[in-house]
Structure formats: C-alpha cells, structure tokens
C-alpha atoms as a PDB file:
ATOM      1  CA  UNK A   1       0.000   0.000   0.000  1.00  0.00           C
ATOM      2  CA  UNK A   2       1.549   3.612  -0.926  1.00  0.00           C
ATOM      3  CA  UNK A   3       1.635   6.132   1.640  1.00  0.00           C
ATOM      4  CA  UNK A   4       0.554   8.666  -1.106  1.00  0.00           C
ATOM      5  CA  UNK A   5      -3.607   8.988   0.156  1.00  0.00           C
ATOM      6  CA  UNK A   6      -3.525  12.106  -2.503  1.00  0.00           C
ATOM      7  CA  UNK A   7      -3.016   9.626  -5.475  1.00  0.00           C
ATOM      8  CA  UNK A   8      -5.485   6.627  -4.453  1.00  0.00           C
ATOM      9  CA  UNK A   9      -7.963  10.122  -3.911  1.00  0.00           C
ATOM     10  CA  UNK A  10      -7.388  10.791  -7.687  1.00  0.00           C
ATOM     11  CA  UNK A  11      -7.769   7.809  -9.060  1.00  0.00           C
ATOM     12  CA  UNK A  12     -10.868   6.848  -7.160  1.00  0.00           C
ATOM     13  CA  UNK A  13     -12.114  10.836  -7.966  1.00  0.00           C
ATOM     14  CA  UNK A  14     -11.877   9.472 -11.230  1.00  0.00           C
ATOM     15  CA  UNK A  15     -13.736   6.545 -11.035  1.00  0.00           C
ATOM     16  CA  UNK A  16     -16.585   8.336  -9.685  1.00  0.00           C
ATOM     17  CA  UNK A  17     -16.625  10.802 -12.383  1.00  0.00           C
ATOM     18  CA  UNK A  18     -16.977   8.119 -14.907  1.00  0.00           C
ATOM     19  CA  UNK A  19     -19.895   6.817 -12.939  1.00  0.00           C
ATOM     20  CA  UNK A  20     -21.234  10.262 -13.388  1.00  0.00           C
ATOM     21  CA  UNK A  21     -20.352   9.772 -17.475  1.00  0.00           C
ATOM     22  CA  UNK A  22     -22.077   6.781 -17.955  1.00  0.00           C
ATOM     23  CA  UNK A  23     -25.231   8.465 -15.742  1.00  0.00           C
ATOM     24  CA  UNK A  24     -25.497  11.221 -17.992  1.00  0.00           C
ATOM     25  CA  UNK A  25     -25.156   9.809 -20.750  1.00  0.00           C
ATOM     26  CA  UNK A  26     -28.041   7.256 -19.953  1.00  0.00           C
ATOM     27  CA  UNK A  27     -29.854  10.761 -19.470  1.00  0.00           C
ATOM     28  CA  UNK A  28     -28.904  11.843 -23.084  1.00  0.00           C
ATOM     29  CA  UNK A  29     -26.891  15.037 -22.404  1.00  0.00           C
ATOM     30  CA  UNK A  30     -23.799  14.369 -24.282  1.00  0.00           C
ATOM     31  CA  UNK A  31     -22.102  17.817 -23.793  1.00  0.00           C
ATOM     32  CA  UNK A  32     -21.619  17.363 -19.706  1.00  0.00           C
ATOM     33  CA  UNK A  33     -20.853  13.547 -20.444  1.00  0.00           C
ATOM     34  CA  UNK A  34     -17.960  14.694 -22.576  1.00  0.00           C
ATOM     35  CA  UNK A  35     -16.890  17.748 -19.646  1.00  0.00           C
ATOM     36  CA  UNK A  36     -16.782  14.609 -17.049  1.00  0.00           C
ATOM     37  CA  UNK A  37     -15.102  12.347 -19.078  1.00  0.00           C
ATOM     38  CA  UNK A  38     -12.308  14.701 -19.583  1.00  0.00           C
ATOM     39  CA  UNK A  39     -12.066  15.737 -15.994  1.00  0.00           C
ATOM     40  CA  UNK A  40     -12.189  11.735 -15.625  1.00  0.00           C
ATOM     41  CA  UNK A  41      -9.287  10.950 -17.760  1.00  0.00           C
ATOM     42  CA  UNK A  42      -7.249  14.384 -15.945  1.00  0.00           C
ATOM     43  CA  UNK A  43      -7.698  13.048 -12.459  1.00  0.00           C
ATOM     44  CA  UNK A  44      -6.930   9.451 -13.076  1.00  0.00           C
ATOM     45  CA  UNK A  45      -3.579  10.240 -14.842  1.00  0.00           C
ATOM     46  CA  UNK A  46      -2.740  12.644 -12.284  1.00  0.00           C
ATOM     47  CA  UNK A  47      -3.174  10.005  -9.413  1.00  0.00           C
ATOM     48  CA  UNK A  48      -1.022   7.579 -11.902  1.00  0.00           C
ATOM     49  CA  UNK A  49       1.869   9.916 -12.670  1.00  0.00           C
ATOM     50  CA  UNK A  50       1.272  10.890  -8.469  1.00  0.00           C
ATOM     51  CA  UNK A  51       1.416   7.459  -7.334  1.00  0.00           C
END
C-alpha cells in the first residue's frame, strides 16, 4: 500500500466521475458527459503519474 492517500484520492475521484459519465449519458446530455469524461481521464492520470 503507498503512503501517497492524494493519489489513491485521484484515481478513485476518477472513477466516480466516470460513474457520473455513464449516468449522464443514460440521461442523453452528451455535452456534460464529454466535460466529465475529460475531468475523468485528468484526475486518473494525475493520481497515476502521483502514485
């Protein structure tokens, strides 16, 4: 287990994001689906390239 809590944050920030992805775009708005899945991809390579 890393002592680095600030990376396993990230990554796990990220994973919720993408649960927010697939939510929205279950809900048909594309445009915030595509916002989210950027921020997705941005916070789980920065908790890689942290860790």
């Amino acid at each position: 287990m890393t002592e680095n809590w600030v990376a396993i944050a990230l990554i796990f920030l990220g994973l919720f994001l993408i649960g927010g992805v697939v939510s929205f775009i279950r809900m048909g708005i594309r445009l915030f689906a595509v916002v989210l899945g950027l921020g997705a991809v941005l916070a789980i390579v920065a908790g890689v390239l942290r860790w």
